[in-house]
N, C-alpha and C. Protein backbone atom coordinates (compact mmCIF):
# COMPACT_ATOMS: atom_id res chain seq x y z
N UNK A 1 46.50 -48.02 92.81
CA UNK A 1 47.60 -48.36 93.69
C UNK A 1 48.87 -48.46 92.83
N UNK A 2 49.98 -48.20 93.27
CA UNK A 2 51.47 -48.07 92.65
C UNK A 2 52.26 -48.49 93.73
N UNK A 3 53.42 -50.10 93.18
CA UNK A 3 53.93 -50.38 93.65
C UNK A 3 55.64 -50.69 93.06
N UNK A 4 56.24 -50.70 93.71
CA UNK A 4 57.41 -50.49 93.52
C UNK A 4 58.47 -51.32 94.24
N UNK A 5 59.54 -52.47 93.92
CA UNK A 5 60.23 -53.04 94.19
C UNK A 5 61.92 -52.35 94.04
N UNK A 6 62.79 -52.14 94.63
CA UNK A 6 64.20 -51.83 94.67
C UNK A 6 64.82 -52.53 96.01
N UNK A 7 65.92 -53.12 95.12
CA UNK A 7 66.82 -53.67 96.52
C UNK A 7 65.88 -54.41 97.50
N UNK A 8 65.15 -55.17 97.22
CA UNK A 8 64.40 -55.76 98.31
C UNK A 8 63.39 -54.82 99.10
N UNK A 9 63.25 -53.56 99.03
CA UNK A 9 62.24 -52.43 99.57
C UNK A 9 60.88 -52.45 98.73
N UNK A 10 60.39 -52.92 99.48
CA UNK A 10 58.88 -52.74 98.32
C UNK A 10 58.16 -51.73 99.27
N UNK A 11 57.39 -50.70 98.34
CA UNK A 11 56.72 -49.79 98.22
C UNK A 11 55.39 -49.78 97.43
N UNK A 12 54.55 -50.01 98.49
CA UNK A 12 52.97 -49.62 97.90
C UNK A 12 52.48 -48.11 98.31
N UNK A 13 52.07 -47.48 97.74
CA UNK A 13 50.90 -46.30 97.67
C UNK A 13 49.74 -46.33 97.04
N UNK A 14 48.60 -46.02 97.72
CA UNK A 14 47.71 -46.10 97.50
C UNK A 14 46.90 -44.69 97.77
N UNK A 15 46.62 -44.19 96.50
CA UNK A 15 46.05 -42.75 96.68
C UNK A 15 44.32 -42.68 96.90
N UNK A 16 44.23 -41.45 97.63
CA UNK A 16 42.35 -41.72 97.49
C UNK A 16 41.74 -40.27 97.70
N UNK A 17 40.71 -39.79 97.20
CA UNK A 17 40.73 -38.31 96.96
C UNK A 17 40.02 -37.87 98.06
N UNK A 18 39.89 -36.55 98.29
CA UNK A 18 39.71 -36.42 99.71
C UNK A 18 38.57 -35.36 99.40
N UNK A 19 37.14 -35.93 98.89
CA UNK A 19 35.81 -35.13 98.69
C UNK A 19 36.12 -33.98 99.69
N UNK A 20 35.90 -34.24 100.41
CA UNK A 20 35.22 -32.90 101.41
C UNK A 20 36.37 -31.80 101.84
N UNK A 21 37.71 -32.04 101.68
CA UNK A 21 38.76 -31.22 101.96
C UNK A 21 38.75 -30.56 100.51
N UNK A 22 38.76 -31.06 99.19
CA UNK A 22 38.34 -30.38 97.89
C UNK A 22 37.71 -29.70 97.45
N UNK A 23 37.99 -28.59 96.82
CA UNK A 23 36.78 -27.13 96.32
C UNK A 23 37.38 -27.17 94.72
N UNK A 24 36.44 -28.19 94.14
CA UNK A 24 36.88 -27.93 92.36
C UNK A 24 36.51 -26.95 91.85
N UNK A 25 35.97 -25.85 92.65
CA UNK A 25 35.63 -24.46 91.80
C UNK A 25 36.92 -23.54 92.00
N UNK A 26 37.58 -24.11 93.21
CA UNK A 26 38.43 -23.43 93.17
C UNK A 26 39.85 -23.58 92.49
N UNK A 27 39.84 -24.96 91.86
CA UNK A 27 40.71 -25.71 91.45
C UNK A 27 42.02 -26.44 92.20
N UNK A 28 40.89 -26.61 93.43
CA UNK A 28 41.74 -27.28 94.62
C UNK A 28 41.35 -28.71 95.40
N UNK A 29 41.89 -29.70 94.58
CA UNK A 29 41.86 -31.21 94.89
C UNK A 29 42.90 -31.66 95.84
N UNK A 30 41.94 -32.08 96.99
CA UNK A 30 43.08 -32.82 98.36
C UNK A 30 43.30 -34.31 98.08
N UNK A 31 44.46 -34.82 97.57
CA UNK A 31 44.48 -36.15 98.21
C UNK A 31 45.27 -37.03 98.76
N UNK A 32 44.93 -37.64 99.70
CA UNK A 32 46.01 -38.21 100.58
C UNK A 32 46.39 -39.61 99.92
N UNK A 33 47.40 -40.07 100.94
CA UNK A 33 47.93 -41.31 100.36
C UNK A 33 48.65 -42.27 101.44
N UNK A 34 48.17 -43.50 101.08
CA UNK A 34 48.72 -44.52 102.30
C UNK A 34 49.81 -45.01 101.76
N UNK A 35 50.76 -44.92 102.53
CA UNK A 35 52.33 -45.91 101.83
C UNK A 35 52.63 -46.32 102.97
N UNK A 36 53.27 -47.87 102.16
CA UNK A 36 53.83 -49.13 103.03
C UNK A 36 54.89 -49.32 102.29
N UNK A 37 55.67 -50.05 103.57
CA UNK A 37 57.55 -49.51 103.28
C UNK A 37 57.32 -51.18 104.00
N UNK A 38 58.01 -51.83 103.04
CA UNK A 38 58.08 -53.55 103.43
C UNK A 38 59.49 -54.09 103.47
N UNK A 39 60.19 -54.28 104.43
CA UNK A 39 61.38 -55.13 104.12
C UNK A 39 61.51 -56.68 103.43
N UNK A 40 61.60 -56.90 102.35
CA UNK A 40 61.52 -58.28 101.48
C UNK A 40 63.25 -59.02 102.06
N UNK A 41 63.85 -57.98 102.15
CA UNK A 41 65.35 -58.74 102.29
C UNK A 41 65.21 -59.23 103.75
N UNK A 42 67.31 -59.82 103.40
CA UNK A 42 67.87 -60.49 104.72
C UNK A 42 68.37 -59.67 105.91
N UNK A 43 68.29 -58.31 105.63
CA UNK A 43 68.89 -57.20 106.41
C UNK A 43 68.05 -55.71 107.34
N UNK A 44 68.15 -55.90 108.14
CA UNK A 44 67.65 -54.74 108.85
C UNK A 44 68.07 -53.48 108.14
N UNK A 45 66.97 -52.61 107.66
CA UNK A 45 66.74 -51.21 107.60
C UNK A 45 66.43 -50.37 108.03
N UNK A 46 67.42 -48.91 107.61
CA UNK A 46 66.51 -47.85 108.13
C UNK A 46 65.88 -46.73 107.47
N UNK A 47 64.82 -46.15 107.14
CA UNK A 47 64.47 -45.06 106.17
C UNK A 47 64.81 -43.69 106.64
N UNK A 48 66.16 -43.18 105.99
CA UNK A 48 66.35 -41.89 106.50
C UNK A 48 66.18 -40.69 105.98
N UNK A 49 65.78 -41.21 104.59
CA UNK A 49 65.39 -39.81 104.16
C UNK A 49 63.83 -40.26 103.03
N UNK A 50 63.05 -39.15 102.34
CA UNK A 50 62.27 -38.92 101.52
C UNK A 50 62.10 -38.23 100.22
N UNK A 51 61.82 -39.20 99.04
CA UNK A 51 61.65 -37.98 97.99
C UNK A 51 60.76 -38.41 97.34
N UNK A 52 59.76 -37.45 96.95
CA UNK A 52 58.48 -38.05 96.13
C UNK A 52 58.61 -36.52 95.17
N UNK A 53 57.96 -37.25 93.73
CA UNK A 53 58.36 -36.24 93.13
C UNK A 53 56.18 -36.73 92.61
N UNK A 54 55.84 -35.28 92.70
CA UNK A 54 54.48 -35.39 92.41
C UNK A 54 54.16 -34.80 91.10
N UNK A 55 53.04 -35.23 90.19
CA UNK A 55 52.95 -34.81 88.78
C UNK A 55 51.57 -34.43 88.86
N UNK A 56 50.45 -33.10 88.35
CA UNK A 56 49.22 -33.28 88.01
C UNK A 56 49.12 -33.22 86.71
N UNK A 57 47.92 -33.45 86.25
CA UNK A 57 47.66 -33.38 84.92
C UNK A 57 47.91 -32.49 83.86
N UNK A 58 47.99 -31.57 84.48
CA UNK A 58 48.62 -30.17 83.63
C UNK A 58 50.09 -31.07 83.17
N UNK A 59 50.90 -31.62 84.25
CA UNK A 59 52.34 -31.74 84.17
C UNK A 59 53.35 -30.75 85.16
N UNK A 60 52.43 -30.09 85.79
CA UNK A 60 53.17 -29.12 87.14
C UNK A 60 53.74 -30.37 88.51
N UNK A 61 55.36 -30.00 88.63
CA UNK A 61 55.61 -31.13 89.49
C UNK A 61 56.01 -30.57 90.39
N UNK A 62 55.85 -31.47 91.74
CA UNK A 62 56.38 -30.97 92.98
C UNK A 62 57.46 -31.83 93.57
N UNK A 63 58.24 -31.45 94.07
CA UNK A 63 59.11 -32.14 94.80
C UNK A 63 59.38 -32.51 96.54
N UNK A 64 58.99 -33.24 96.81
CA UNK A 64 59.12 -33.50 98.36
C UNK A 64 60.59 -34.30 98.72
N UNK A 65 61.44 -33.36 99.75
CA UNK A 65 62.04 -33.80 100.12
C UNK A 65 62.46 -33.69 101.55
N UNK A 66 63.26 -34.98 102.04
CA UNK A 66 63.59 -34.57 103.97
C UNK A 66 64.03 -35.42 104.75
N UNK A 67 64.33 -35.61 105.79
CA UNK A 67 64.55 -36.69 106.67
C UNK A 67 62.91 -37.48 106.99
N UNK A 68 63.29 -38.92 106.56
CA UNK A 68 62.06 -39.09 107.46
C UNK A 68 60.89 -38.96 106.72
N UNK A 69 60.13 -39.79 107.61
CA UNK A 69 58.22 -39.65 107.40
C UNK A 69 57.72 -39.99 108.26
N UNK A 70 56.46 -38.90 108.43
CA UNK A 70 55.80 -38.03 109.28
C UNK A 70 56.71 -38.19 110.18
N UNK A 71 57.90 -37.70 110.93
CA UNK A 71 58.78 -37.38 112.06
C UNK A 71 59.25 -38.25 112.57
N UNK A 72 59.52 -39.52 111.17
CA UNK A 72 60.30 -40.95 112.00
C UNK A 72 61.61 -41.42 110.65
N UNK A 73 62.19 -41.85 111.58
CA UNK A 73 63.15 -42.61 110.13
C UNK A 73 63.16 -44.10 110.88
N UNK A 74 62.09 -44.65 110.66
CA UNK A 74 61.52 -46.46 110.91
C UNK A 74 62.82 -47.33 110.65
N UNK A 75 62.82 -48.36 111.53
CA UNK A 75 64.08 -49.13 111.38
C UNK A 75 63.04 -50.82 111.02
N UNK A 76 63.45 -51.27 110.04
CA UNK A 76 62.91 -52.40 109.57
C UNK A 76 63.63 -53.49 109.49
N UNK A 77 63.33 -54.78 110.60
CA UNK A 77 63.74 -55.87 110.28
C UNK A 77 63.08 -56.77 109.17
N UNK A 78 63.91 -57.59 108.49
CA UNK A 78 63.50 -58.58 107.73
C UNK A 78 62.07 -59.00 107.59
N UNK A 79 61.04 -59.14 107.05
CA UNK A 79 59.81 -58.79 106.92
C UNK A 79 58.82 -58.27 107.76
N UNK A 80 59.32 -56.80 107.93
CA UNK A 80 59.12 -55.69 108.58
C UNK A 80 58.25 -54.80 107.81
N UNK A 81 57.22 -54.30 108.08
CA UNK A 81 56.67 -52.82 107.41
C UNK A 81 56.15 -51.96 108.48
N UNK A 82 56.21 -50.62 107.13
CA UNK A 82 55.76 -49.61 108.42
C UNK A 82 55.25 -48.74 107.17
N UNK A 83 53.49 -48.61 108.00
CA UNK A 83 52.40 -47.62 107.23
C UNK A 83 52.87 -46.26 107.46
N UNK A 84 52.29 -45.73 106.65
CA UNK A 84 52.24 -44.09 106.99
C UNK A 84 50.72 -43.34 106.08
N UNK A 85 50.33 -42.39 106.25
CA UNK A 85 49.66 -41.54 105.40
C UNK A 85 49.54 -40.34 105.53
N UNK A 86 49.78 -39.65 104.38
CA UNK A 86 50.15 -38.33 104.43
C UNK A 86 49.27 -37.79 102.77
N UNK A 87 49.35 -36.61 102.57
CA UNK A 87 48.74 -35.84 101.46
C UNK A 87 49.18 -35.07 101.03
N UNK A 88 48.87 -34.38 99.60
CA UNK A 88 49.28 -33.19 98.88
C UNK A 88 47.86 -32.55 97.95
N UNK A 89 47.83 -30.97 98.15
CA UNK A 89 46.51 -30.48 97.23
C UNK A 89 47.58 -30.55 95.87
N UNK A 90 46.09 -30.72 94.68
CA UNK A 90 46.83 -30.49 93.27
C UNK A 90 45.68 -29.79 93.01
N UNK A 91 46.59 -28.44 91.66
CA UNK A 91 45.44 -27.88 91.03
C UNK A 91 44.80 -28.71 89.81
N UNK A 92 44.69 -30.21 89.81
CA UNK A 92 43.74 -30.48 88.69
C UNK A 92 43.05 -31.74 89.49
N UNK A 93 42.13 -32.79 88.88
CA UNK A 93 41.75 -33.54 89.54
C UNK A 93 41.85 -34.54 89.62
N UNK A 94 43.43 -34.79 88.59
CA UNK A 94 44.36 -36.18 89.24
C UNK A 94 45.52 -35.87 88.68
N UNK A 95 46.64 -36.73 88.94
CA UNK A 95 48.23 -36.38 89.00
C UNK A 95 48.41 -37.82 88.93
């Protein structure tokens, strides 16, 4: 799990590998990931955009960027969260 505090936004992810969507012969590892978006502050938020920058073991990185996650930009009051889970394949068998 990887967590992350800024400006009162805390951010947990929690990654978990996804056996059966994975073919390591082919050098294709699925894994998804749960993230929680927590309001710690005194102020209503809103998440309008996304960037995750992904690393595998090789060191090949990807960049995700956009409005939004999965097709929302969540408005968060004062100890407010909002789950999501979403995934990325990597060619090695962790990042």
């Amino acid at each position: 799990m990887y967590t992350k505090t800024t400006k009162s936004i805390n951010i947990t992810v929690n990654p978990c590998y996804l056996d059966e969507q994975s073919e390591p012969e082919e050098h294709h590892y699925v894994w998804a990931y749960q993230v929680t978006i927590n309001n710690l502050g005194q102020e209503t938020v809103q998440l309008m955009n996304r960037y995750w920058k992904i690393i595998d073991s090789n060191g090949t990185k990807q960049e995700i960027k956009g409005e939004g996650v999965v097709g929302e930009q969540p408005i968060l009051k004062p100890g407010e969260k909002f789950e999501y889970t979403s995934g990325t394949p990597l060619s090695t068998p962790s990042g």
